[in-house]
PDB file of N, CA and C in Angstrom:
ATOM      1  N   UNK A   1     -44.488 -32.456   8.418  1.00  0.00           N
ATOM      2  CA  UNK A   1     -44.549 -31.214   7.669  1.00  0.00           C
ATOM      3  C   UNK A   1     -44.380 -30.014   8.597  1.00  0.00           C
ATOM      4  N   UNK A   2     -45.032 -30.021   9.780  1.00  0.00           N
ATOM      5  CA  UNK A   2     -44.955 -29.023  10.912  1.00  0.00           C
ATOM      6  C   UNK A   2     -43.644 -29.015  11.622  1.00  0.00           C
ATOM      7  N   UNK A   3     -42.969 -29.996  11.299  1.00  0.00           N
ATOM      8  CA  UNK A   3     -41.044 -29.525  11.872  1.00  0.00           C
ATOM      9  C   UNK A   3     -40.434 -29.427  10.388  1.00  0.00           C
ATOM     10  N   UNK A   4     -40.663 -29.045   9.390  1.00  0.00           N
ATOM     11  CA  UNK A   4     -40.019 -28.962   8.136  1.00  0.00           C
ATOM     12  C   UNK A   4     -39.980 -26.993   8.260  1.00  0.00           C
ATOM     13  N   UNK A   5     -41.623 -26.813   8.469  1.00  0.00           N
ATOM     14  CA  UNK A   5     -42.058 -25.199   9.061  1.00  0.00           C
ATOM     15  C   UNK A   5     -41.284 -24.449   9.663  1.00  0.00           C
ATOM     16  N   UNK A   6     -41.089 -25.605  10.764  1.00  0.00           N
ATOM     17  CA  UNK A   6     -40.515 -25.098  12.088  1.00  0.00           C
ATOM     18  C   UNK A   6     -38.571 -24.992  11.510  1.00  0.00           C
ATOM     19  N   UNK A   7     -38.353 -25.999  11.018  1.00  0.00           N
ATOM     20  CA  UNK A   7     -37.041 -25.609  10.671  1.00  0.00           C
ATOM     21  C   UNK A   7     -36.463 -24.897   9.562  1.00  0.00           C
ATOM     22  N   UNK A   8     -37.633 -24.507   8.792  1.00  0.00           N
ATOM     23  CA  UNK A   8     -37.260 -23.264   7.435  1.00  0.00           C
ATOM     24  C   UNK A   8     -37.174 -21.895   8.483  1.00  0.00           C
ATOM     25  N   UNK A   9     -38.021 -21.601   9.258  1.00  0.00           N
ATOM     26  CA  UNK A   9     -38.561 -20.545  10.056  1.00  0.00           C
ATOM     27  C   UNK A   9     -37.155 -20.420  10.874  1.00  0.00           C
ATOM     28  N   UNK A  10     -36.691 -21.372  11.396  1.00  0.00           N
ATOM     29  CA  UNK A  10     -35.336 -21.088  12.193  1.00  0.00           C
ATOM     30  C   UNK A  10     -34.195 -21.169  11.593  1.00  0.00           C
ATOM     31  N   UNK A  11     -33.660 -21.815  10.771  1.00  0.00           N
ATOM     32  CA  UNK A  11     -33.145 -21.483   9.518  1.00  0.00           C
ATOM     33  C   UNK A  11     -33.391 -19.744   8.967  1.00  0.00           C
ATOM     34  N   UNK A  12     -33.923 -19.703   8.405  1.00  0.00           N
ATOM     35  CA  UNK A  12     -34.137 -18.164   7.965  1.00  0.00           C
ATOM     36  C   UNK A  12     -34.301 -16.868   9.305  1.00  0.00           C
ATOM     37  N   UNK A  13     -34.653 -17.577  10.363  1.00  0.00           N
ATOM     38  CA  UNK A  13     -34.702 -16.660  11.316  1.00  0.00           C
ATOM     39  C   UNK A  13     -33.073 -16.294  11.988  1.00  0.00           C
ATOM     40  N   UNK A  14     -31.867 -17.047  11.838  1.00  0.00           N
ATOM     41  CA  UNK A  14     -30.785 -17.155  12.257  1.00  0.00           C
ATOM     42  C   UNK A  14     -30.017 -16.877  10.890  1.00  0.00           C
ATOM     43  N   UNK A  15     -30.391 -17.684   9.874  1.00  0.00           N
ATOM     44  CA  UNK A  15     -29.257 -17.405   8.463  1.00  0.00           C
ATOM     45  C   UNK A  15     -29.193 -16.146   7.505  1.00  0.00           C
ATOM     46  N   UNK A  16     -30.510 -15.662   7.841  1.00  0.00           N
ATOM     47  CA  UNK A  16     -30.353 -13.999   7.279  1.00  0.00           C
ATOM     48  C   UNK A  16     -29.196 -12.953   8.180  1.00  0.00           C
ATOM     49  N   UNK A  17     -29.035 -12.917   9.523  1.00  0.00           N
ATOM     50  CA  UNK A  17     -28.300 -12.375  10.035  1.00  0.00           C
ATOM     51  C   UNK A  17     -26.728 -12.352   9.862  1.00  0.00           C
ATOM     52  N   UNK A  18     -26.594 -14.385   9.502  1.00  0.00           N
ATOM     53  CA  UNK A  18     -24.951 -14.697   9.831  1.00  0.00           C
ATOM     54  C   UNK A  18     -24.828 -14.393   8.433  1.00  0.00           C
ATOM     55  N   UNK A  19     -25.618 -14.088   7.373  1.00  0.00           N
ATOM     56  CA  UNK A  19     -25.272 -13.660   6.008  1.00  0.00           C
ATOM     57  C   UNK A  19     -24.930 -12.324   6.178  1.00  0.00           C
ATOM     58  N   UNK A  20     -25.416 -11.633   6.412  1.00  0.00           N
ATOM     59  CA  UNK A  20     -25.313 -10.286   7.272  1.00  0.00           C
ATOM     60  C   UNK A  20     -23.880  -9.956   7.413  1.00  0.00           C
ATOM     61  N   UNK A  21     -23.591 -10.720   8.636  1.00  0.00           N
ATOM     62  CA  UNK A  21     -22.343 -10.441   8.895  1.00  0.00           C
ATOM     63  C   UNK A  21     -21.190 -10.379   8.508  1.00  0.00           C
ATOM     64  N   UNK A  22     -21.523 -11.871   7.519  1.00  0.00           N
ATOM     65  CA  UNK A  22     -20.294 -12.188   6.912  1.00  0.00           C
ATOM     66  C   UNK A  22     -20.000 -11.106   5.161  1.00  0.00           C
ATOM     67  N   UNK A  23     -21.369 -10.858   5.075  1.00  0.00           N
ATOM     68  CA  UNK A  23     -21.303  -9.574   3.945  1.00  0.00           C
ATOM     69  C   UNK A  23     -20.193  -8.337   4.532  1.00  0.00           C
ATOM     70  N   UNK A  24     -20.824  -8.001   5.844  1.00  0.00           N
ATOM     71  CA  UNK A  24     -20.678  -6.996   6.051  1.00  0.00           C
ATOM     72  C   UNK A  24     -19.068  -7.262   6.600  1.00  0.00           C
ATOM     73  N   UNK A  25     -18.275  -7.628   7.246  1.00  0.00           N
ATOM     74  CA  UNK A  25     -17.560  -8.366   7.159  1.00  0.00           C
ATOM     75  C   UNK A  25     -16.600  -8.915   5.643  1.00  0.00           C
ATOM     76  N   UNK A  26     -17.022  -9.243   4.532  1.00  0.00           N
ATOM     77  CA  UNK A  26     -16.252  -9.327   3.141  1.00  0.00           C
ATOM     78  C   UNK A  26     -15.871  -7.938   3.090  1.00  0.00           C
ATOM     79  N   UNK A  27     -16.921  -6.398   3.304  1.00  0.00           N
ATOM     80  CA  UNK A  27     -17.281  -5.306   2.789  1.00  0.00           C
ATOM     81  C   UNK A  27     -15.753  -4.970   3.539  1.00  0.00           C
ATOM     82  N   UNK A  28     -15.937  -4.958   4.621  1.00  0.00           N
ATOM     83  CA  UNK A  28     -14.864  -4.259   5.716  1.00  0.00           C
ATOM     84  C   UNK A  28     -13.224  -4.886   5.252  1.00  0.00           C
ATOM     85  N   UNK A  29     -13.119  -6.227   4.929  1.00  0.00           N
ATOM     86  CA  UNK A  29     -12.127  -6.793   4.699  1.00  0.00           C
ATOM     87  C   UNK A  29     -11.452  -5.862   3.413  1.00  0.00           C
ATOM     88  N   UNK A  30     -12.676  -5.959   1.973  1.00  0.00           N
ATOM     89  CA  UNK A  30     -11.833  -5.122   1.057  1.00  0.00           C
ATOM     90  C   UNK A  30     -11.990  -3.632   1.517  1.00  0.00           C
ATOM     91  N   UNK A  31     -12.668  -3.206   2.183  1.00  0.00           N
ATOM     92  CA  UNK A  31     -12.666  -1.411   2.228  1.00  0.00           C
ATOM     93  C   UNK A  31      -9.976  -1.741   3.050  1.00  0.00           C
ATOM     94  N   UNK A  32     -10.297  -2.679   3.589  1.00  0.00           N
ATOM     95  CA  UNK A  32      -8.887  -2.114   4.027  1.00  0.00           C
ATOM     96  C   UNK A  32      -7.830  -3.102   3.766  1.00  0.00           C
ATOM     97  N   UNK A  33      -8.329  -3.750   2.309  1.00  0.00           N
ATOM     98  CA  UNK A  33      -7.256  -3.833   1.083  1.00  0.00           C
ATOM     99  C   UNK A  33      -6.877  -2.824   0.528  1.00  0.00           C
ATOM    100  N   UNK A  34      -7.925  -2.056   0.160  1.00  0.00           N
ATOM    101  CA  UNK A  34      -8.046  -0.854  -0.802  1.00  0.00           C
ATOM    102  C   UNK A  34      -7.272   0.039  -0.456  1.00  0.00           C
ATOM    103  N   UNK A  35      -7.358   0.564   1.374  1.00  0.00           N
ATOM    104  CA  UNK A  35      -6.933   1.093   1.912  1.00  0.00           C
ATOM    105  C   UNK A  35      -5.127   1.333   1.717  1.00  0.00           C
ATOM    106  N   UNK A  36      -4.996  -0.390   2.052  1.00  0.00           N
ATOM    107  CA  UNK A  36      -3.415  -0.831   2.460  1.00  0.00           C
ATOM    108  C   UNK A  36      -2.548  -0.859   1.175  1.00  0.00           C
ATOM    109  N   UNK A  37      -3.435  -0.794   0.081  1.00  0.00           N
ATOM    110  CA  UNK A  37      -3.205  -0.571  -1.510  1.00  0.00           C
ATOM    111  C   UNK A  37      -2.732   1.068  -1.783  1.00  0.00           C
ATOM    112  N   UNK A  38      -3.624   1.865  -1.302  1.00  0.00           N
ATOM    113  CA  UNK A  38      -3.587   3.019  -1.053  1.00  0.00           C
ATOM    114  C   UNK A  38      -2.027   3.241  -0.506  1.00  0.00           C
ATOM    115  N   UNK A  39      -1.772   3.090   0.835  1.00  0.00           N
ATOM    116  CA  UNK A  39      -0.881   3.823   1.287  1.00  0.00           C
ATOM    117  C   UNK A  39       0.579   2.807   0.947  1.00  0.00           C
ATOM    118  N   UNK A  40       0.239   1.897   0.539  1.00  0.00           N
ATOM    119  CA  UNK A  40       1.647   1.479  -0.122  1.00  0.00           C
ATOM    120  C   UNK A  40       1.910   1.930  -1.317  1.00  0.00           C
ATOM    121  N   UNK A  41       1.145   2.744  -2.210  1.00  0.00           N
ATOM    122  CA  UNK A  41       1.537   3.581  -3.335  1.00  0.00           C
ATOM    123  C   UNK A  41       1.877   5.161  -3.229  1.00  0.00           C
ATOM    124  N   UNK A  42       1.379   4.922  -2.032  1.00  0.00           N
ATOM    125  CA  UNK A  42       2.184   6.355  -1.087  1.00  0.00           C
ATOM    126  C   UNK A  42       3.617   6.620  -0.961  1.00  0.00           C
ATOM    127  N   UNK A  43       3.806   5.449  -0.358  1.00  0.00           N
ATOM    128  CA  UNK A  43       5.263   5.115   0.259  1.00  0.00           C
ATOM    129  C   UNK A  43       5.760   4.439  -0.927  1.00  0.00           C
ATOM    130  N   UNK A  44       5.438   3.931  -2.121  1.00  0.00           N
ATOM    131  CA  UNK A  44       6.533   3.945  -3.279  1.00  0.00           C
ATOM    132  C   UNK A  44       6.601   5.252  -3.772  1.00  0.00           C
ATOM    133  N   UNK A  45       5.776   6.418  -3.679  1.00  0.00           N
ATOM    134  CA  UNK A  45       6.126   7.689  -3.678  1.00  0.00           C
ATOM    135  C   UNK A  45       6.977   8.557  -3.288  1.00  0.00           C
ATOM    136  N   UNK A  46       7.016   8.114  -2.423  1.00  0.00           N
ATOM    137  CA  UNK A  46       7.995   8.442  -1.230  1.00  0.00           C
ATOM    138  C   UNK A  46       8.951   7.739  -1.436  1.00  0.00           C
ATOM    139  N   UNK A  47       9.483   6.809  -1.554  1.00  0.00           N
ATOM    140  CA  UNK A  47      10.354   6.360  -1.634  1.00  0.00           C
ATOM    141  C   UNK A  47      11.516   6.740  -3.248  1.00  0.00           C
ATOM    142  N   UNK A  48      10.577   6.800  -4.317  1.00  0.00           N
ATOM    143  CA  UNK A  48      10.966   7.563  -5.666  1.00  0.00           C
ATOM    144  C   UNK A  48      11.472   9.232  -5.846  1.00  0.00           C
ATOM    145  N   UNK A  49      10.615  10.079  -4.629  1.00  0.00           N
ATOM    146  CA  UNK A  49      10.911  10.777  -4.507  1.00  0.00           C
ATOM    147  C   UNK A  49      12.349  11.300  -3.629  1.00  0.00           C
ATOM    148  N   UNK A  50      12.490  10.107  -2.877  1.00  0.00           N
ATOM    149  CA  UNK A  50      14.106  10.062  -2.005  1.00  0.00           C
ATOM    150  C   UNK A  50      15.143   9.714  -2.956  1.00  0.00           C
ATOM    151  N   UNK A  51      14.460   8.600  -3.812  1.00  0.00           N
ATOM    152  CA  UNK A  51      15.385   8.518  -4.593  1.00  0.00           C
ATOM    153  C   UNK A  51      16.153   9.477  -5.481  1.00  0.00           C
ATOM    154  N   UNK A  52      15.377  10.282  -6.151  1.00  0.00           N
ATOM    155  CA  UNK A  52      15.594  11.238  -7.175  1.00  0.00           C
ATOM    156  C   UNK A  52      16.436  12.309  -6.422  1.00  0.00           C
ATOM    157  N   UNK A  53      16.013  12.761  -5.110  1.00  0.00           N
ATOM    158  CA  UNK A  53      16.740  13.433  -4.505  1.00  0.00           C
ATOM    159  C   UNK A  53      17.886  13.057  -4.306  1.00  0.00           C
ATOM    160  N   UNK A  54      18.779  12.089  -3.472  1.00  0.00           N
ATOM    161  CA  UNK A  54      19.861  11.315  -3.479  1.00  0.00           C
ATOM    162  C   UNK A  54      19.957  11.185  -4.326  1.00  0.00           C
ATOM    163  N   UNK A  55      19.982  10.995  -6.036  1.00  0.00           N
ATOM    164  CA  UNK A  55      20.681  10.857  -6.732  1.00  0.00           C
ATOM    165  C   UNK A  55      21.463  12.301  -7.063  1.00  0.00           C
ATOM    166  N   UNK A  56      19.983  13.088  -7.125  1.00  0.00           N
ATOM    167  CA  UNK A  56      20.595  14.575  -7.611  1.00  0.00           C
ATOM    168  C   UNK A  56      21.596  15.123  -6.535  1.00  0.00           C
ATOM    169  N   UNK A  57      21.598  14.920  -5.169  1.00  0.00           N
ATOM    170  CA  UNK A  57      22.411  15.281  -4.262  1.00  0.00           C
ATOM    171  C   UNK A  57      24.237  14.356  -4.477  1.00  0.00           C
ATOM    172  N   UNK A  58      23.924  13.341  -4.388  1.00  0.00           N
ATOM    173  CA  UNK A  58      25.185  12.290  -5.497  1.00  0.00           C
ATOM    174  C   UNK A  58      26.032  13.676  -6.532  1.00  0.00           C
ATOM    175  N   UNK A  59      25.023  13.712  -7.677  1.00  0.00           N
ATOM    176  CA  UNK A  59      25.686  14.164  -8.521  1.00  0.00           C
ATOM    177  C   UNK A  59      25.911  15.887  -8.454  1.00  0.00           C
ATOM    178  N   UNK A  60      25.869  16.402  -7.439  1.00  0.00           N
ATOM    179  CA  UNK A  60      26.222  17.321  -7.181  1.00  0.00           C
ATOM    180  C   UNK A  60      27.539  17.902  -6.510  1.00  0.00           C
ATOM    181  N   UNK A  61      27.318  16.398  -5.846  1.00  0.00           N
ATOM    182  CA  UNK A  61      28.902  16.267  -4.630  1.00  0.00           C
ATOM    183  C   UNK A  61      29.895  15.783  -6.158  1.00  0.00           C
ATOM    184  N   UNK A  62      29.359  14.931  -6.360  1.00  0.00           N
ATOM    185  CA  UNK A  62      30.495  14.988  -7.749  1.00  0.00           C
ATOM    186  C   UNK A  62      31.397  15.879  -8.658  1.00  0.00           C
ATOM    187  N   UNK A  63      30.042  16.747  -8.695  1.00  0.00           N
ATOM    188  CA  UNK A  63      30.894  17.984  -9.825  1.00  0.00           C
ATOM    189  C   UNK A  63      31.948  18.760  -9.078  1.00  0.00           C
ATOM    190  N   UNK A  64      31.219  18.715  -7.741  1.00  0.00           N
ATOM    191  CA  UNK A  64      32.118  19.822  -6.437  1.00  0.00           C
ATOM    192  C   UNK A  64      32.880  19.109  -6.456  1.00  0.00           C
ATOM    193  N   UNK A  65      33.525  17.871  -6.790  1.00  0.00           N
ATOM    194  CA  UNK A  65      34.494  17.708  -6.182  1.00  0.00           C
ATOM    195  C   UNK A  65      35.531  17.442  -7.583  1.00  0.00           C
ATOM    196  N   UNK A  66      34.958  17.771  -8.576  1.00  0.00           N
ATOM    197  CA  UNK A  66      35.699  17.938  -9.815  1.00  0.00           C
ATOM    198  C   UNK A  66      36.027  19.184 -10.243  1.00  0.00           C
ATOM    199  N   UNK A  67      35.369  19.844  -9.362  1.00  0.00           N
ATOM    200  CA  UNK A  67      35.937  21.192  -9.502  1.00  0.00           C
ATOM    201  C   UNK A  67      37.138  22.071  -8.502  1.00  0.00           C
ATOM    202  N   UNK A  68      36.820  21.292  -7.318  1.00  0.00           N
ATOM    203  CA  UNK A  68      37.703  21.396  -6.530  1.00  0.00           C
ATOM    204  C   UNK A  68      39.046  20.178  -6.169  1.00  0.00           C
ATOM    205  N   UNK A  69      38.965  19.503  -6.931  1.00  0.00           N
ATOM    206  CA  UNK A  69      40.211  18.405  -7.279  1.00  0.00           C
ATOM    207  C   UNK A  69      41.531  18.907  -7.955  1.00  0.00           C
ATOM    208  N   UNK A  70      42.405  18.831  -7.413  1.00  0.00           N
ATOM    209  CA  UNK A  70      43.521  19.702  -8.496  1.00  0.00           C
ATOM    210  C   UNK A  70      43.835  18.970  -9.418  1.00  0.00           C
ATOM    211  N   UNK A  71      44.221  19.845 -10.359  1.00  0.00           N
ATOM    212  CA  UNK A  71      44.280  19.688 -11.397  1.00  0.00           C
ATOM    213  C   UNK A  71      45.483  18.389 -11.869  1.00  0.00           C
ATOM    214  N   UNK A  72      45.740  17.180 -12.451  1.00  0.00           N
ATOM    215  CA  UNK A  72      46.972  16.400 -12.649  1.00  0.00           C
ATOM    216  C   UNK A  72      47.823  17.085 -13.073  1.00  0.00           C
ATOM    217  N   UNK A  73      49.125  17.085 -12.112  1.00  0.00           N
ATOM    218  CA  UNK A  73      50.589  17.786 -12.356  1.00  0.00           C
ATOM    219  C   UNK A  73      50.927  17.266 -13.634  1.00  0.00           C
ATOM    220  N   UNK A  74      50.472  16.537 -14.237  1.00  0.00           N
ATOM    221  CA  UNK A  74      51.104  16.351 -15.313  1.00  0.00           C
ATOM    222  C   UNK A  74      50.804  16.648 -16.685  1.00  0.00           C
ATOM    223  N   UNK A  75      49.140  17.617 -16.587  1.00  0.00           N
ATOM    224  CA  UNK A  75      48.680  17.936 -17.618  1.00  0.00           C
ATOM    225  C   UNK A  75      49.314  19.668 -17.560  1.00  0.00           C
ATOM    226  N   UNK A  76      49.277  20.003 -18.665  1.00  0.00           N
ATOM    227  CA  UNK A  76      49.385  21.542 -18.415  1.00  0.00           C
ATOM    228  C   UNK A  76      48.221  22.618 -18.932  1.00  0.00           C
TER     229      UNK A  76
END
Protein backbone atom coordinates (compact mmCIF):
# COMPACT_ATOMS: atom_id res chain seq x y z
CA UNK A 1 0.00 0.00 0.00
CA UNK A 2 3.02 2.35 0.92
CA UNK A 3 4.53 2.07 -2.84
CA UNK A 4 0.93 2.46 -4.34
CA UNK A 5 1.34 6.18 -2.07
CA UNK A 6 4.54 6.52 -3.18
CA UNK A 7 3.64 6.07 -6.83
CA UNK A 8 0.26 8.22 -6.98
CA UNK A 9 2.51 11.03 -5.24
CA UNK A 10 5.09 10.74 -8.16
CA UNK A 11 2.77 10.29 -10.71
CA UNK A 12 0.90 13.47 -9.83
CA UNK A 13 4.04 15.13 -8.76
CA UNK A 14 5.53 14.85 -12.53
CA UNK A 15 2.00 14.46 -14.57
CA UNK A 16 0.47 17.74 -13.53
CA UNK A 17 3.37 19.60 -15.13
CA UNK A 18 3.76 17.41 -18.55
CA UNK A 19 -0.12 18.22 -18.72
CA UNK A 20 0.92 21.66 -18.39
CA UNK A 21 2.93 21.72 -21.12
CA UNK A 22 1.35 19.95 -23.48
CA UNK A 23 -1.88 22.35 -22.79
CA UNK A 24 0.13 25.06 -23.04
CA UNK A 25 1.73 23.89 -26.02
CA UNK A 26 -2.01 22.76 -27.90
CA UNK A 27 -2.74 26.71 -26.79
CA UNK A 28 0.41 28.02 -28.75
CA UNK A 29 -0.07 25.55 -31.68
CA UNK A 30 -3.73 27.02 -32.41
CA UNK A 31 -2.91 30.75 -31.30
CA UNK A 32 -0.58 30.31 -34.82
CA UNK A 33 -3.17 28.50 -36.90
CA UNK A 34 -5.32 31.33 -36.27
CA UNK A 35 -2.61 33.47 -36.94
CA UNK A 36 -1.48 31.73 -40.41
CA UNK A 37 -5.39 31.78 -41.15
CA UNK A 38 -5.21 35.37 -40.59
CA UNK A 39 -2.58 36.41 -42.93
CA UNK A 40 -3.49 34.10 -45.70
CA UNK A 41 -6.81 36.01 -45.96
CA UNK A 42 -4.67 38.93 -46.20
CA UNK A 43 -2.85 37.90 -49.11
CA UNK A 44 -6.11 36.59 -50.88
CA UNK A 45 -6.79 40.29 -50.41
CA UNK A 46 -4.16 41.25 -51.90
CA UNK A 47 -4.11 39.25 -54.36
CA UNK A 48 -8.09 40.25 -55.48
CA UNK A 49 -7.15 43.52 -55.16
CA UNK A 50 -4.20 43.08 -58.00
CA UNK A 51 -6.50 41.45 -59.67
CA UNK A 52 -9.19 44.02 -60.14
CA UNK A 53 -6.53 46.41 -60.84
CA UNK A 54 -4.96 44.49 -63.86
CA UNK A 55 -8.04 43.88 -65.13
CA UNK A 56 -9.15 47.54 -65.04
CA UNK A 57 -5.64 48.50 -66.36
CA UNK A 58 -6.30 45.57 -69.37
CA UNK A 59 -9.34 47.29 -70.22
CA UNK A 60 -8.14 50.54 -70.46
CA UNK A 61 -5.19 49.74 -72.80
CA UNK A 62 -7.98 48.35 -74.85
CA UNK A 63 -10.16 51.24 -75.43
CA UNK A 64 -6.76 53.32 -76.11
CA UNK A 65 -6.06 51.32 -78.50
CA UNK A 66 -9.50 51.40 -80.18
CA UNK A 67 -9.36 54.67 -80.27
CA UNK A 68 -6.20 55.11 -81.60
CA UNK A 69 -6.42 52.19 -84.29
CA UNK A 70 -7.26 53.56 -87.69
CA UNK A 71 -10.02 53.41 -88.83
CA UNK A 72 -10.70 50.18 -91.78
CA UNK A 73 -10.01 51.73 -95.28
CA UNK A 74 -12.78 50.15 -96.24
CA UNK A 75 -15.48 51.50 -94.10
CA UNK A 76 -16.39 55.08 -94.79
Amino acid sequence: MDDFIGLVAIVMTFGIPIVAILGGFSLKKTKLKAEMLKNQLELEKVKHENYLIETEKMRLELEKMKIESPKDPLQF
